[in-house]
C-alpha atoms as a PDB file:
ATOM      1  CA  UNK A   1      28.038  36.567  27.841  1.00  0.00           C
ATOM      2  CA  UNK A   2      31.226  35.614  25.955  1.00  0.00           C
ATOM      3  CA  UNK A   3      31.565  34.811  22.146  1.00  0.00           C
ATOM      4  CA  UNK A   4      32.662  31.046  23.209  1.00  0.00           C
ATOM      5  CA  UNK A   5      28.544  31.259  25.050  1.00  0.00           C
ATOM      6  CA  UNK A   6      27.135  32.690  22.449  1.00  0.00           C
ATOM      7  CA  UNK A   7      28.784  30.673  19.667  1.00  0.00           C
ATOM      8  CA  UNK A   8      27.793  27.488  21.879  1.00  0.00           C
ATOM      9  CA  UNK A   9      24.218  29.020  22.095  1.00  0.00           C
ATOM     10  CA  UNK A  10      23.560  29.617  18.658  1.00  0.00           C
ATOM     11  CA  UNK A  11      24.815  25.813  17.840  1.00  0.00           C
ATOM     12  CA  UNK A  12      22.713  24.310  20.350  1.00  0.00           C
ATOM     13  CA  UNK A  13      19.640  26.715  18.870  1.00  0.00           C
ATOM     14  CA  UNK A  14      20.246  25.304  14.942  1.00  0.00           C
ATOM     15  CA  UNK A  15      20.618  21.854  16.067  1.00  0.00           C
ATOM     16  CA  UNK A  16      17.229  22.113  17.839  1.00  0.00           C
ATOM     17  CA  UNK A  17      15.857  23.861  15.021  1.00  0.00           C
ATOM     18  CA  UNK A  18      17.393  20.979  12.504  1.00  0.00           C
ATOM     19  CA  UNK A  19      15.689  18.018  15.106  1.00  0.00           C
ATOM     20  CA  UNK A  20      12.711  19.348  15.223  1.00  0.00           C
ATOM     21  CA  UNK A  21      12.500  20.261  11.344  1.00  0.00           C
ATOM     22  CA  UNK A  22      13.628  16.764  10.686  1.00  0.00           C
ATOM     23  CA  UNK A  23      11.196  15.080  12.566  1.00  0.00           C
ATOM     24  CA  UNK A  24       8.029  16.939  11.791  1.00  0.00           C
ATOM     25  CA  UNK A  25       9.645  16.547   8.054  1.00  0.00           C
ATOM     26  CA  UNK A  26       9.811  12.655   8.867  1.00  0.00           C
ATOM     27  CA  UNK A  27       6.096  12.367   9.954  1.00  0.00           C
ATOM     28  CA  UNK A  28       4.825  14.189   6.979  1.00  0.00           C
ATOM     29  CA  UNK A  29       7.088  11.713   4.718  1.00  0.00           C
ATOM     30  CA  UNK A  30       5.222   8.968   6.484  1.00  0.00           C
ATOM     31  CA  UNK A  31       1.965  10.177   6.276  1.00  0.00           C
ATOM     32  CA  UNK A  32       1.720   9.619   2.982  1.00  0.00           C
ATOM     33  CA  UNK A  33       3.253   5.851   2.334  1.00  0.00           C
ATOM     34  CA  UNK A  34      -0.055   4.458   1.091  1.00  0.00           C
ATOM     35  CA  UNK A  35      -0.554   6.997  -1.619  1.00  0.00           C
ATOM     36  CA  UNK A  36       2.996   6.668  -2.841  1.00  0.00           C
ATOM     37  CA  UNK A  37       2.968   3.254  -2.822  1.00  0.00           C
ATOM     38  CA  UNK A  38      -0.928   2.873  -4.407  1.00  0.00           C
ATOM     39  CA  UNK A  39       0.012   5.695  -7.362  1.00  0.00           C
ATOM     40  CA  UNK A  40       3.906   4.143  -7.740  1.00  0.00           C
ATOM     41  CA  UNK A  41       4.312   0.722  -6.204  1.00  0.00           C
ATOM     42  CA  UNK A  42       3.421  -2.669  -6.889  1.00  0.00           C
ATOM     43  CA  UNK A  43       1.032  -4.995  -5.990  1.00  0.00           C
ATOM     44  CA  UNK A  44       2.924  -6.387  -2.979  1.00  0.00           C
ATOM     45  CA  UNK A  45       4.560  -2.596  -1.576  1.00  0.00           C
ATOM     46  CA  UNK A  46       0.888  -1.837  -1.829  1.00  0.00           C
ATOM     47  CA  UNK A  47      -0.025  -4.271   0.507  1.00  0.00           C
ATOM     48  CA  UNK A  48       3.449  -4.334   2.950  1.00  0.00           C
ATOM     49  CA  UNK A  49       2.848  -0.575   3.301  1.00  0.00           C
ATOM     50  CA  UNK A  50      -1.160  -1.137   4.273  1.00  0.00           C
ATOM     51  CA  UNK A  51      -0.504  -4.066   6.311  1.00  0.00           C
ATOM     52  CA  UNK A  52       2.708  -3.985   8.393  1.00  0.00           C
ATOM     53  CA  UNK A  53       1.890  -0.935  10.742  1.00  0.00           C
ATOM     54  CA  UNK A  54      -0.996  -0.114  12.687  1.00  0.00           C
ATOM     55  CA  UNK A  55      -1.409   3.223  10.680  1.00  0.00           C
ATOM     56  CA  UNK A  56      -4.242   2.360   8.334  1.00  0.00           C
ATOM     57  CA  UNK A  57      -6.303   0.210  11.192  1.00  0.00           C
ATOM     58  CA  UNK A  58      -8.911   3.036  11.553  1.00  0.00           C
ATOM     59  CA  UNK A  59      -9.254   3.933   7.777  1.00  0.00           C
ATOM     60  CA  UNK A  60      -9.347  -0.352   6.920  1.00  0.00           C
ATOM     61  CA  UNK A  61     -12.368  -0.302   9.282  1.00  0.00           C
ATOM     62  CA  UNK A  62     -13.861   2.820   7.504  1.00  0.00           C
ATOM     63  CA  UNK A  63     -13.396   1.490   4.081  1.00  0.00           C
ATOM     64  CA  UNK A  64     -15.732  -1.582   5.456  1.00  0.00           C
ATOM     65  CA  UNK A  65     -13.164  -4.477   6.190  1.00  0.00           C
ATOM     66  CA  UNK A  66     -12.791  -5.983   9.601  1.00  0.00           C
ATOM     67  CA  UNK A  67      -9.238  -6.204  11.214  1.00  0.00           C
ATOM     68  CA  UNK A  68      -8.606  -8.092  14.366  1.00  0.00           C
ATOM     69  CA  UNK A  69      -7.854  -5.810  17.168  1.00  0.00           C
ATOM     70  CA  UNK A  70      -5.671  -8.387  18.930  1.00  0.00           C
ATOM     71  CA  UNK A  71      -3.687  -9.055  16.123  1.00  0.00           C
ATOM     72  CA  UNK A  72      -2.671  -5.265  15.394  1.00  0.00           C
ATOM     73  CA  UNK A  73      -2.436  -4.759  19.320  1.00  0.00           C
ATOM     74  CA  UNK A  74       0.051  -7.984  19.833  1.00  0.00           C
ATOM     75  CA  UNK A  75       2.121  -7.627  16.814  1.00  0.00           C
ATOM     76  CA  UNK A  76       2.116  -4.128  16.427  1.00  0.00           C
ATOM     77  CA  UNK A  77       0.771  -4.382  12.084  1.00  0.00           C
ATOM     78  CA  UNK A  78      -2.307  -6.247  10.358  1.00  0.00           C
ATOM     79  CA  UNK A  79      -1.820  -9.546  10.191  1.00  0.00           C
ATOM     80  CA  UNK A  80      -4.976 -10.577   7.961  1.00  0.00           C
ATOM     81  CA  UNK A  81      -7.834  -8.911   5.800  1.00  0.00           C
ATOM     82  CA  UNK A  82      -9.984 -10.364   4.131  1.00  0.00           C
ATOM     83  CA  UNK A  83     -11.754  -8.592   0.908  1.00  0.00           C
ATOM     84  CA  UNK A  84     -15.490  -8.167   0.614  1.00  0.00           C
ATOM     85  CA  UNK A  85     -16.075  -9.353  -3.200  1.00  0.00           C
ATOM     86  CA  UNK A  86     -17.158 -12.969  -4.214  1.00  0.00           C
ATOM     87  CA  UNK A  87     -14.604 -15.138  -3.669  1.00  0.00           C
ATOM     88  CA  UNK A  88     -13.737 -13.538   0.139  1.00  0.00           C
ATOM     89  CA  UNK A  89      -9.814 -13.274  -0.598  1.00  0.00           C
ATOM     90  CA  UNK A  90      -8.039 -13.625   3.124  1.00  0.00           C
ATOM     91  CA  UNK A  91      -4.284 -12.239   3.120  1.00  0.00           C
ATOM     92  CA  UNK A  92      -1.704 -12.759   5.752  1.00  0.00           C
ATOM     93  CA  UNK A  93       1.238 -10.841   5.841  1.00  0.00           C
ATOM     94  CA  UNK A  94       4.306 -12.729   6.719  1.00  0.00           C
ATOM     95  CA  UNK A  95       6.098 -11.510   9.935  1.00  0.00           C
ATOM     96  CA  UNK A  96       9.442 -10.700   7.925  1.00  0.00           C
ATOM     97  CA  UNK A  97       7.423  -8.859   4.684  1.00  0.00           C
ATOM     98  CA  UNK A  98       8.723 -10.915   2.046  1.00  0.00           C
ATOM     99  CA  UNK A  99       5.459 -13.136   1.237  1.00  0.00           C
ATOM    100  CA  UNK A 100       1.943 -13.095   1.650  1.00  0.00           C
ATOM    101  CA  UNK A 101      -0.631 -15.996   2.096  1.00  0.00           C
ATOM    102  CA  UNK A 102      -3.951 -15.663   0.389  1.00  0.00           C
ATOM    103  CA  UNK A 103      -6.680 -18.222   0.703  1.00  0.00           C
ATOM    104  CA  UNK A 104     -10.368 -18.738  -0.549  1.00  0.00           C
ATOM    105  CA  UNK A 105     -12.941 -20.925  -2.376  1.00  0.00           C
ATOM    106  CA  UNK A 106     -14.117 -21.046  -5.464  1.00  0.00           C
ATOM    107  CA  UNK A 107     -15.856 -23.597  -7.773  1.00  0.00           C
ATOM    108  CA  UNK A 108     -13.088 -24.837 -10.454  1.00  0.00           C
ATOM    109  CA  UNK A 109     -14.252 -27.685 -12.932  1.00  0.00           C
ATOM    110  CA  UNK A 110     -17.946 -27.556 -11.012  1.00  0.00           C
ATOM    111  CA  UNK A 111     -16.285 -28.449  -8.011  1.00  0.00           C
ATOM    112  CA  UNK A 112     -15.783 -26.592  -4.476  1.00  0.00           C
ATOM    113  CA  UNK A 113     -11.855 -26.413  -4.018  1.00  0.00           C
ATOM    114  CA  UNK A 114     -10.237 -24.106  -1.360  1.00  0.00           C
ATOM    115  CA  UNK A 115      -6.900 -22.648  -2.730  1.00  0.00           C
ATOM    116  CA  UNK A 116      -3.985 -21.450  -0.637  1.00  0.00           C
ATOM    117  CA  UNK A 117      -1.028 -19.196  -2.328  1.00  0.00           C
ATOM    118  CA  UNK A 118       2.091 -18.484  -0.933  1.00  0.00           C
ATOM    119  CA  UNK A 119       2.927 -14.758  -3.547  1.00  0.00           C
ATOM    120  CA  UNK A 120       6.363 -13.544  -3.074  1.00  0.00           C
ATOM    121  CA  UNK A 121       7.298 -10.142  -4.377  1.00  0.00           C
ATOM    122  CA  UNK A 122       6.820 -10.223  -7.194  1.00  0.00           C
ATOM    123  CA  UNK A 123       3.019 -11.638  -6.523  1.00  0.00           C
ATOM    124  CA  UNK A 124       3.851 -14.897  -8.002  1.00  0.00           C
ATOM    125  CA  UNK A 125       3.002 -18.060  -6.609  1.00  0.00           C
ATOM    126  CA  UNK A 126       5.849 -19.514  -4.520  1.00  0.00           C
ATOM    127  CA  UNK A 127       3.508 -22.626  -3.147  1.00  0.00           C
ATOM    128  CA  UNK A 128      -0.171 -23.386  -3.874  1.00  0.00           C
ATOM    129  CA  UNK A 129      -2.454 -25.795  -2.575  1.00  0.00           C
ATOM    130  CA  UNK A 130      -5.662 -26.396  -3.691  1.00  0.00           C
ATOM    131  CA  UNK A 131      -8.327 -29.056  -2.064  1.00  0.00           C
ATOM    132  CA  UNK A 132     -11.464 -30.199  -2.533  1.00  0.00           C
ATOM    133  CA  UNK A 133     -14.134 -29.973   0.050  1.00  0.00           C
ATOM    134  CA  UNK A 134     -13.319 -33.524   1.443  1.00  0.00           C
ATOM    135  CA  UNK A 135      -9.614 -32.259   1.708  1.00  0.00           C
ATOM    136  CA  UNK A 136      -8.105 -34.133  -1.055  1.00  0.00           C
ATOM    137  CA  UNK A 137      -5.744 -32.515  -2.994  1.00  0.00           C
ATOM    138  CA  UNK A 138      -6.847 -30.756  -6.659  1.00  0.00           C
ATOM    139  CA  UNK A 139      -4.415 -30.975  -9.834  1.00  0.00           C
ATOM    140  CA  UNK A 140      -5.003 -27.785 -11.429  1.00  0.00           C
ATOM    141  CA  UNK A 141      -3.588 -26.421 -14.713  1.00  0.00           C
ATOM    142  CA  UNK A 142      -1.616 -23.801 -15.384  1.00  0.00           C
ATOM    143  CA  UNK A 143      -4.105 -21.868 -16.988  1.00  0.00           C
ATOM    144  CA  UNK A 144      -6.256 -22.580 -13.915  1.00  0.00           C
ATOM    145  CA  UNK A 145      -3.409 -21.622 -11.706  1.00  0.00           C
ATOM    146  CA  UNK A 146      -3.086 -18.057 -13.355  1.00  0.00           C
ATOM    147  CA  UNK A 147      -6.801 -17.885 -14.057  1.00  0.00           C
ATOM    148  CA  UNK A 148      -6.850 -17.890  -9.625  1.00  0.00           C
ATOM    149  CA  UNK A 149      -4.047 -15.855  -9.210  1.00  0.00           C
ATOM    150  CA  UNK A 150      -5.934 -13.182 -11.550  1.00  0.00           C
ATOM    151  CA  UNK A 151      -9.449 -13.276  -9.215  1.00  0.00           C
ATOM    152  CA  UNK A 152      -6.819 -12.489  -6.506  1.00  0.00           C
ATOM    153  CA  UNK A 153      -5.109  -9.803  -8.168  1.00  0.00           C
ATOM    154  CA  UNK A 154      -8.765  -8.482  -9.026  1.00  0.00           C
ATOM    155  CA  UNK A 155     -10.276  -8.597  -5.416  1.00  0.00           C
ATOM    156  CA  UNK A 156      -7.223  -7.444  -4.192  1.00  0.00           C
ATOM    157  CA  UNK A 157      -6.630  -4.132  -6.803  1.00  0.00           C
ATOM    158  CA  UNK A 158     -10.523  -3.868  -5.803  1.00  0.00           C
ATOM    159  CA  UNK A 159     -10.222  -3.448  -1.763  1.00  0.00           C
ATOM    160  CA  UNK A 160      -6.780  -1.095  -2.045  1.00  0.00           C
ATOM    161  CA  UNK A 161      -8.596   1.122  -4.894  1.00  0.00           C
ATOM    162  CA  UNK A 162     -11.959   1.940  -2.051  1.00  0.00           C
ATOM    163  CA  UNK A 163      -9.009   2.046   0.526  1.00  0.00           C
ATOM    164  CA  UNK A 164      -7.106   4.749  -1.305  1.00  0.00           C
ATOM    165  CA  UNK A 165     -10.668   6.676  -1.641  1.00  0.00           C
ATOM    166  CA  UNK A 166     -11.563   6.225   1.957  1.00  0.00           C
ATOM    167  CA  UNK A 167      -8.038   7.561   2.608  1.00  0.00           C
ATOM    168  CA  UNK A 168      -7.891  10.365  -0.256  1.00  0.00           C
ATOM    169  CA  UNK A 169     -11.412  11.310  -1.275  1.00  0.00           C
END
């Protein structure tokens, strides 16, 4: 074999071995988005990095919350979960990651009122709606406003916490 073969052989060889190194190193990165995200991130990286890939489907459904199989199947990431503490919390992911939608009831000024948050990234509320069970719209304070947004960030902290320890025992 000439040198030009051999030189051509031994490139080919490193950037085989540099692919291959870079994509196992790539998976292993991956792997680990929740944790990163649950010891380091926010609120809201917490819940883009759970929610917008099918990757956590199987340990979701371990941890004891339901995910909709057609939803991760036709859009490829979670679209909703919904927590198991008192109030249920549902969250929707937005298709572009830069909101999510929570909704649930809850009694406020002995009254049944179902709230609806749009939280941007910051998990502050962007849009709110809250009703009362004949669909009328609810004035609420804002003390009442952050007193809900606080149950959310509870239930929420609460179902990524047993998520992580499904995940990393």
């Amino acid at each position: 074999m000439s040198a030009k073969g051999k030189r051509l052989l031994v490139v080919i060889t490193l950037l085989g071995i540099t692919t291959v190194c870079s994509v196992i190193g790539y998976h292993v990165y991956r792997r680990n988005d929740f944790k990163r995200a649950y010891e380091h991130g926010t609120l809201f990286e917490q819940l883009d990095v759970l929610m917008n890939s099918q990757r956590y489907v199987t340990v979701i459904e371990e941890a004891g919350y339901e995910v909709a199989k057609v939803d991760y199947v036709m859009y490829n990431r979670i679209v909703t979960l919904t927590t198991t503490g008192t109030p249920a919390i549902t969250i929707e992911s937005s298709s572009d990651s830069s909101a999510f939608f929570v909704t649930f009831e809850t009694t406020e000024d002995e009254q049944e009122v179902s709230v609806y948050f749009e939280l941007d990234g910051d998990f502050n509320i962007v849009y709110q709606t809250v009703r009362d069970a004949q669909g009328n719209d609810v004035a609420i304070t804002t003390t009442q406003q952050r007193k809900l947004l606080n149950i959310v960030k509870k239930e929420v902290r609460k179902m990524l916490k047993t998520i992580y320890r499904t995940i990393y025992p």
